[in-house]
C-alpha atoms as a PDB file:
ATOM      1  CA  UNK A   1      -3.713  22.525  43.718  1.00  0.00           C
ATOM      2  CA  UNK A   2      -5.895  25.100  43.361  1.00  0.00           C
ATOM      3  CA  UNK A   3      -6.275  25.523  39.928  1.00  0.00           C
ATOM      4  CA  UNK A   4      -6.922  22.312  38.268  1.00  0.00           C
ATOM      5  CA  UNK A   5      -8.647  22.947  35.114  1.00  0.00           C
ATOM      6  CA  UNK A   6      -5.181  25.544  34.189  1.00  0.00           C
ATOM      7  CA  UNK A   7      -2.979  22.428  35.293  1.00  0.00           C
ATOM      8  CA  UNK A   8      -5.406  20.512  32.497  1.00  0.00           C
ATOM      9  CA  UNK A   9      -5.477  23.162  30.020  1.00  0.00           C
ATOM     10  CA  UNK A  10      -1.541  23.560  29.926  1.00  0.00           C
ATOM     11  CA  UNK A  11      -1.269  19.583  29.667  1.00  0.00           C
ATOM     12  CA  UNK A  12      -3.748  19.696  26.698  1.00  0.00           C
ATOM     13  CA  UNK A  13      -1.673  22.725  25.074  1.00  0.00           C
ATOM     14  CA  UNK A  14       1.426  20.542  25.288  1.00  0.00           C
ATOM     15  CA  UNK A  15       0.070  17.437  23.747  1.00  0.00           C
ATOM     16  CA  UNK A  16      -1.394  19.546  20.948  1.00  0.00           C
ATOM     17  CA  UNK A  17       1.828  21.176  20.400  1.00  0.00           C
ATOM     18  CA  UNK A  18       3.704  17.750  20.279  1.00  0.00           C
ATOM     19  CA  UNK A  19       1.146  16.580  17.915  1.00  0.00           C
ATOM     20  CA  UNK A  20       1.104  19.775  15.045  1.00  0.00           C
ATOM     21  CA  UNK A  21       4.802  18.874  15.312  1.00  0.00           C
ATOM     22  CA  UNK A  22       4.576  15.083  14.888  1.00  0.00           C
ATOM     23  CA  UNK A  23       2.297  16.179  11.849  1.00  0.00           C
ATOM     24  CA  UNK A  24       4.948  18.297  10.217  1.00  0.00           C
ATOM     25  CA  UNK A  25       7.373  15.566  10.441  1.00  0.00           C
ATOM     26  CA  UNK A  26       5.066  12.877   8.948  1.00  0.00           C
ATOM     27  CA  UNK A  27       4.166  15.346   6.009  1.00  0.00           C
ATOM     28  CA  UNK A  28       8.286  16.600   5.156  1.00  0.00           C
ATOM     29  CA  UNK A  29       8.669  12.731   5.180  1.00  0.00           C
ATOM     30  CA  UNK A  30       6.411  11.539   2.638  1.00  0.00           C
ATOM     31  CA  UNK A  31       7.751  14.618   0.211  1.00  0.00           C
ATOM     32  CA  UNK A  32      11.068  12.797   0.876  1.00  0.00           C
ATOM     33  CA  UNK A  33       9.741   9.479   0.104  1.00  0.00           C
ATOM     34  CA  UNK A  34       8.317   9.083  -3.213  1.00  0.00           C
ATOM     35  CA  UNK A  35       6.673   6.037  -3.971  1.00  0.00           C
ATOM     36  CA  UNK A  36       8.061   4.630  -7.062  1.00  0.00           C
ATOM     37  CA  UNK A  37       5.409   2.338  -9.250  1.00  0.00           C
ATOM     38  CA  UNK A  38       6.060  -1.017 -10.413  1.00  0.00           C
ATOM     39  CA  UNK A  39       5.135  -3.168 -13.428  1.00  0.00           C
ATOM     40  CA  UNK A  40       3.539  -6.242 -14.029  1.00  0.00           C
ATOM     41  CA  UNK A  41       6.287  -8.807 -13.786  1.00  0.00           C
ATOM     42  CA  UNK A  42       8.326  -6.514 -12.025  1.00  0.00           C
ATOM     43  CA  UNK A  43       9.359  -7.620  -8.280  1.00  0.00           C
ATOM     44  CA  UNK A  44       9.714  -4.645  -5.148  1.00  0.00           C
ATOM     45  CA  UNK A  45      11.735  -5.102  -1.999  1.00  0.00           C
ATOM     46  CA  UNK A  46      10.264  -3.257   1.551  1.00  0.00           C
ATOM     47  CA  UNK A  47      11.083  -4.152   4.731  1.00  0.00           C
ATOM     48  CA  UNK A  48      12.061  -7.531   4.305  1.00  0.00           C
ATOM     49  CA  UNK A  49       9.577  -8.710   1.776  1.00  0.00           C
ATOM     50  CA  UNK A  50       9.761  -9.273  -1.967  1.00  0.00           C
ATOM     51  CA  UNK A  51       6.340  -8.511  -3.774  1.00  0.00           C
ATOM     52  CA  UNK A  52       5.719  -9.545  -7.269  1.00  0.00           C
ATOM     53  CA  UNK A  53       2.809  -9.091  -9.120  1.00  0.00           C
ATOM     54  CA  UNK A  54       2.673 -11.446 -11.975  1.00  0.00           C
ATOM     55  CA  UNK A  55      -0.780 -10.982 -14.397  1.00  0.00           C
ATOM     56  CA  UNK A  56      -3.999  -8.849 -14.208  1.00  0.00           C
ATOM     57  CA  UNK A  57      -7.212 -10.670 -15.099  1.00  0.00           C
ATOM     58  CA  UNK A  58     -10.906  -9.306 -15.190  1.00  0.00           C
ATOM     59  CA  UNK A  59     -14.229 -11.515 -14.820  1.00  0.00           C
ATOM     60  CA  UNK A  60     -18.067 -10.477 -14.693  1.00  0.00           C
ATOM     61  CA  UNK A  61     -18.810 -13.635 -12.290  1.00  0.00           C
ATOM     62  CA  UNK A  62     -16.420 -15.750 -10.640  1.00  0.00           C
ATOM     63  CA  UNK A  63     -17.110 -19.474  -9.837  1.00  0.00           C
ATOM     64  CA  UNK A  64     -13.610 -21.872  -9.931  1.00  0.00           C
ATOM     65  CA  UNK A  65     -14.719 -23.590  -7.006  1.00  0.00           C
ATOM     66  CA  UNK A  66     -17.720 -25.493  -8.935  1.00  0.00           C
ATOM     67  CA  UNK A  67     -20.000 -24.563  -5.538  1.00  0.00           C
ATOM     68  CA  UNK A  68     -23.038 -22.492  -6.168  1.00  0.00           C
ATOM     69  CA  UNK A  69     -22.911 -21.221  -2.660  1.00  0.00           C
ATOM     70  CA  UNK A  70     -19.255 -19.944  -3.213  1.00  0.00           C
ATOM     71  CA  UNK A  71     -20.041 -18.092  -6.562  1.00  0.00           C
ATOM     72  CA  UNK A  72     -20.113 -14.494  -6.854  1.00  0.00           C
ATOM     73  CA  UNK A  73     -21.556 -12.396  -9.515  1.00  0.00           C
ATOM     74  CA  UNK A  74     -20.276  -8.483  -9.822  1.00  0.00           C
ATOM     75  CA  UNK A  75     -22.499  -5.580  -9.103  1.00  0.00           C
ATOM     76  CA  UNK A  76     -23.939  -3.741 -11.406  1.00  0.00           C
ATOM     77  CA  UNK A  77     -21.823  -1.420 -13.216  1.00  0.00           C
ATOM     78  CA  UNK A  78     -18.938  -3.337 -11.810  1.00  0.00           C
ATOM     79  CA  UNK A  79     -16.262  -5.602 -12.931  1.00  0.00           C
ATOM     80  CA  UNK A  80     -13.909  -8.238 -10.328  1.00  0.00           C
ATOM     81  CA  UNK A  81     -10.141  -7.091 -10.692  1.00  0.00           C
ATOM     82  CA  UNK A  82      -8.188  -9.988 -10.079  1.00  0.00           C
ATOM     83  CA  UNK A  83      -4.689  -9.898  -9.273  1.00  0.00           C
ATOM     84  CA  UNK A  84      -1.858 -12.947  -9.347  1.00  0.00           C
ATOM     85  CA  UNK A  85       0.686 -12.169  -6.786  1.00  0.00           C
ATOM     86  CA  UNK A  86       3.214 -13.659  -4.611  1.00  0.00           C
ATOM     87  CA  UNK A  87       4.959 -12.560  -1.333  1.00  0.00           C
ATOM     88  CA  UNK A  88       8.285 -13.648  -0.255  1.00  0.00           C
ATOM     89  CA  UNK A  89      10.098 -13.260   3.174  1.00  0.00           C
ATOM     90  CA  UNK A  90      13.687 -12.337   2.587  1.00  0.00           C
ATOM     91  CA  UNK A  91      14.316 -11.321   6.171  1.00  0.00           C
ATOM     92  CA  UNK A  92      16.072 -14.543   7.945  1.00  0.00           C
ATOM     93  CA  UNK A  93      15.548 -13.449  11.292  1.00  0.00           C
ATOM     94  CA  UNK A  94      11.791 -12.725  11.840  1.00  0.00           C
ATOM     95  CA  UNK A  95       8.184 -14.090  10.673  1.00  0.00           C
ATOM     96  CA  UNK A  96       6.312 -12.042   8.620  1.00  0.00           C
ATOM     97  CA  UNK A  97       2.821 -12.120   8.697  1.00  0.00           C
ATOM     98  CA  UNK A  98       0.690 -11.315   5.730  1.00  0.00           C
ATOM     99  CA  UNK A  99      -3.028 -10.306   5.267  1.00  0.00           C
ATOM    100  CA  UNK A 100      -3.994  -8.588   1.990  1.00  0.00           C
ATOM    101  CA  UNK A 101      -7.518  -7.626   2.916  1.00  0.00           C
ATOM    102  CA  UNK A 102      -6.017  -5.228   5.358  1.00  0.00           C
ATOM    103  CA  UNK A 103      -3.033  -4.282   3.387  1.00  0.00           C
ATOM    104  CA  UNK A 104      -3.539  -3.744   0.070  1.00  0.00           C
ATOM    105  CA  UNK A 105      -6.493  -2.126  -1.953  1.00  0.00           C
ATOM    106  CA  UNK A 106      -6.906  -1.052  -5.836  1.00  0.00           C
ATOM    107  CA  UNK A 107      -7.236   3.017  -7.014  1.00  0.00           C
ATOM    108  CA  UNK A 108      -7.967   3.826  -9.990  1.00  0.00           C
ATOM    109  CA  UNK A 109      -7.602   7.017 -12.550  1.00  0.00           C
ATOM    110  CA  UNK A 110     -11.409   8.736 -10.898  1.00  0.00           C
ATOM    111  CA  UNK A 111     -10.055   8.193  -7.111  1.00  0.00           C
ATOM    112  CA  UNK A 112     -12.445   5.275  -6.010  1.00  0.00           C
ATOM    113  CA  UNK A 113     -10.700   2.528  -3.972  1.00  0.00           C
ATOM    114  CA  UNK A 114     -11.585  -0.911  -3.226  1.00  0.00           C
ATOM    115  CA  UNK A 115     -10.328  -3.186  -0.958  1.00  0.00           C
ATOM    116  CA  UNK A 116     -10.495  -7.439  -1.242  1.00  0.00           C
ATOM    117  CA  UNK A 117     -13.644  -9.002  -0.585  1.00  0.00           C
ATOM    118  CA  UNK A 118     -14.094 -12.202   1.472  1.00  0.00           C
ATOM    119  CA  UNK A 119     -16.698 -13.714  -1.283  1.00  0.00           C
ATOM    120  CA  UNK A 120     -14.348 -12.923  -3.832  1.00  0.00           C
ATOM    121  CA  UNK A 121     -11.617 -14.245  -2.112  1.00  0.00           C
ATOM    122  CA  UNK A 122     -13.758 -17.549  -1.056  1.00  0.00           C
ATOM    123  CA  UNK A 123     -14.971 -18.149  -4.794  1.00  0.00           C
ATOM    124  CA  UNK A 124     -11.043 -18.198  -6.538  1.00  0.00           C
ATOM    125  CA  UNK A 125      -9.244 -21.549  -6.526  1.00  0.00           C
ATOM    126  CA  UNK A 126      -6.081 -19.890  -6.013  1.00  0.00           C
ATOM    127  CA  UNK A 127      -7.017 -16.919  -3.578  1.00  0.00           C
ATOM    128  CA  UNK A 128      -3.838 -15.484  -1.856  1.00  0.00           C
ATOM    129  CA  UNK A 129      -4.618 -16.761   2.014  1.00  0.00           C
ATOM    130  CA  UNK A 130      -3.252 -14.626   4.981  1.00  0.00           C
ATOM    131  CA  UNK A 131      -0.708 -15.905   7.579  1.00  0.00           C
ATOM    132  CA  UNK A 132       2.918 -16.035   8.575  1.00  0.00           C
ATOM    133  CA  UNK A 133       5.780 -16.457   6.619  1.00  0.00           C
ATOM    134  CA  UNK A 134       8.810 -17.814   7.567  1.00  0.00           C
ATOM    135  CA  UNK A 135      12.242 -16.772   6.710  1.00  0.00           C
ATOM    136  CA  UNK A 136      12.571 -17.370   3.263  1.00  0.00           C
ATOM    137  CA  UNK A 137       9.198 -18.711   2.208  1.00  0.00           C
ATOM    138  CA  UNK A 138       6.641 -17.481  -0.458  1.00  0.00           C
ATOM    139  CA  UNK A 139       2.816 -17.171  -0.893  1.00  0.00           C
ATOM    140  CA  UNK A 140       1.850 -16.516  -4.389  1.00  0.00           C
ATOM    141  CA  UNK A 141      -2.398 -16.491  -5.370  1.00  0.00           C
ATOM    142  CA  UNK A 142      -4.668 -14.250  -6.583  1.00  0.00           C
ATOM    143  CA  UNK A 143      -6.321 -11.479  -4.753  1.00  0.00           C
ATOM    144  CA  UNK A 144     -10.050 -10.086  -6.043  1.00  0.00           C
ATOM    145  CA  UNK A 145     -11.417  -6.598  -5.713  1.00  0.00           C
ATOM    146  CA  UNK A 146     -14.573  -5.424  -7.143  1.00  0.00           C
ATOM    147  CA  UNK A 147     -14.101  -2.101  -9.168  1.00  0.00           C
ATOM    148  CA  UNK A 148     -16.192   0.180 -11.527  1.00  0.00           C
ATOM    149  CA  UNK A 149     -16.517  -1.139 -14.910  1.00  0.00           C
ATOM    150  CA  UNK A 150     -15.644   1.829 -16.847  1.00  0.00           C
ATOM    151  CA  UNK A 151     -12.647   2.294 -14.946  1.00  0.00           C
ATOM    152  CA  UNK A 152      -9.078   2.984 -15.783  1.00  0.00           C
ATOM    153  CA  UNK A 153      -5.335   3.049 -14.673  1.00  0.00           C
ATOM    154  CA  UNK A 154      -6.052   0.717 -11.771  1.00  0.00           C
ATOM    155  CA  UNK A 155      -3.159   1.076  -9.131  1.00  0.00           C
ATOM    156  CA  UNK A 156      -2.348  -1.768  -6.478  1.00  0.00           C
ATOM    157  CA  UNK A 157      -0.925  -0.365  -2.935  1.00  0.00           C
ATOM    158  CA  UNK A 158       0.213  -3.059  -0.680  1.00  0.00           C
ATOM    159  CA  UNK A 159       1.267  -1.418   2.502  1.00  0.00           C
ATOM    160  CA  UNK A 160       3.265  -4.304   4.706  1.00  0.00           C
ATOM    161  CA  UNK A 161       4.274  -1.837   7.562  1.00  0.00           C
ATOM    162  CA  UNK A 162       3.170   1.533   8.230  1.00  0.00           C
ATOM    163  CA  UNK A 163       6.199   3.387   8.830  1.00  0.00           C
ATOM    164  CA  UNK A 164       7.183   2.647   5.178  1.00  0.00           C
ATOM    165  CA  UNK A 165       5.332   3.587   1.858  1.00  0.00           C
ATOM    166  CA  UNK A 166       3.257   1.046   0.413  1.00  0.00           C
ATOM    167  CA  UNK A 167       4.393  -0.563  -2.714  1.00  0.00           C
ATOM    168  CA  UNK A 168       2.253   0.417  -6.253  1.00  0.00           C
ATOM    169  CA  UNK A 169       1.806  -1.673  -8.944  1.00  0.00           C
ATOM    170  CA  UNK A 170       0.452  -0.147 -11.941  1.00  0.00           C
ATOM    171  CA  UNK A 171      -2.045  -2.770 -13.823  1.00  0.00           C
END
């Protein structure tokens, strides 16, 4: 070959054109897809999961373990958002594997996002552990995230699969 870097160039041209139009796709999609927002109490069904968030609690310091080392105090100007939820596997053919500090996080009505802490998580009695589930079992605990005290309109996303759109909770 004698000209190497135009055999390069035109290879680099084509995967940038495949990508602009794997980016169009993606964005007509999620126009397509709206995501609709559930209740407290209310139960959503996504790719072979039930989730059901049952009560929103807030604390200033959080210590149910009776362990000093396992407390956890919020920062300043923040408050612990602590959510009661349970995940069920309604699909009887495959494991499902859970793991909210990857995929969920809390939004609120400014834009800031937090995702679940591993103190906060360590300090509830009844923290929401990650794992598999098998066909037709539930997981229900609580999951923390520290969030701005003044905040409003929190929003829960729990996203179990990328190719779908997460499931919101308003709280």
């Amino acid at each position: 070959m004698k000209n190497p870097p135009v055999c390069y160039l035109s290879v680099l041209v084509i995967f940038a054109l495949f990508l602009s139009g794997c980016a169009n796709e993606s964005t007509g999609g999620e126009e397509k897809n709206q995501t609709k927002k559930f209740s407290v109490g209310e139960s959503a069904s996504v790719d072979g999961m039930n989730i059901t968030v049952y009560s929103v609690r807030y604390a200033r310091v959080i210590d149910e373990r009776g362990e000093k080392f396992l407390a956890v105090t919020a920062s300043n100007g923040k408050k612990f958002l602590i959510v009661d939820m349970s995940l069920e596997n309604t699909d009887p053919s495959r494991i499902q594997v859970i793991n909210t500090m990857l995929n969920s996080e809390v939004s609120d009505s400014a834009g800031y996002k937090s995702k679940p802490a591993i103190p906060i998580m360590g300090a509830l009695q009844k923290g929401l552990r990650a794992g598999e589930l098998a066909p037709g079992e539930t997981r229900r605990g609580e999951v923390g995230y520290e969030v701005m005290e003044d905040s409003k309109d929190y929003v829960l996303s729990y996203n179990l699969n990328p190719v779908h759109p997460a499931v919101q909770y308003n709280l």
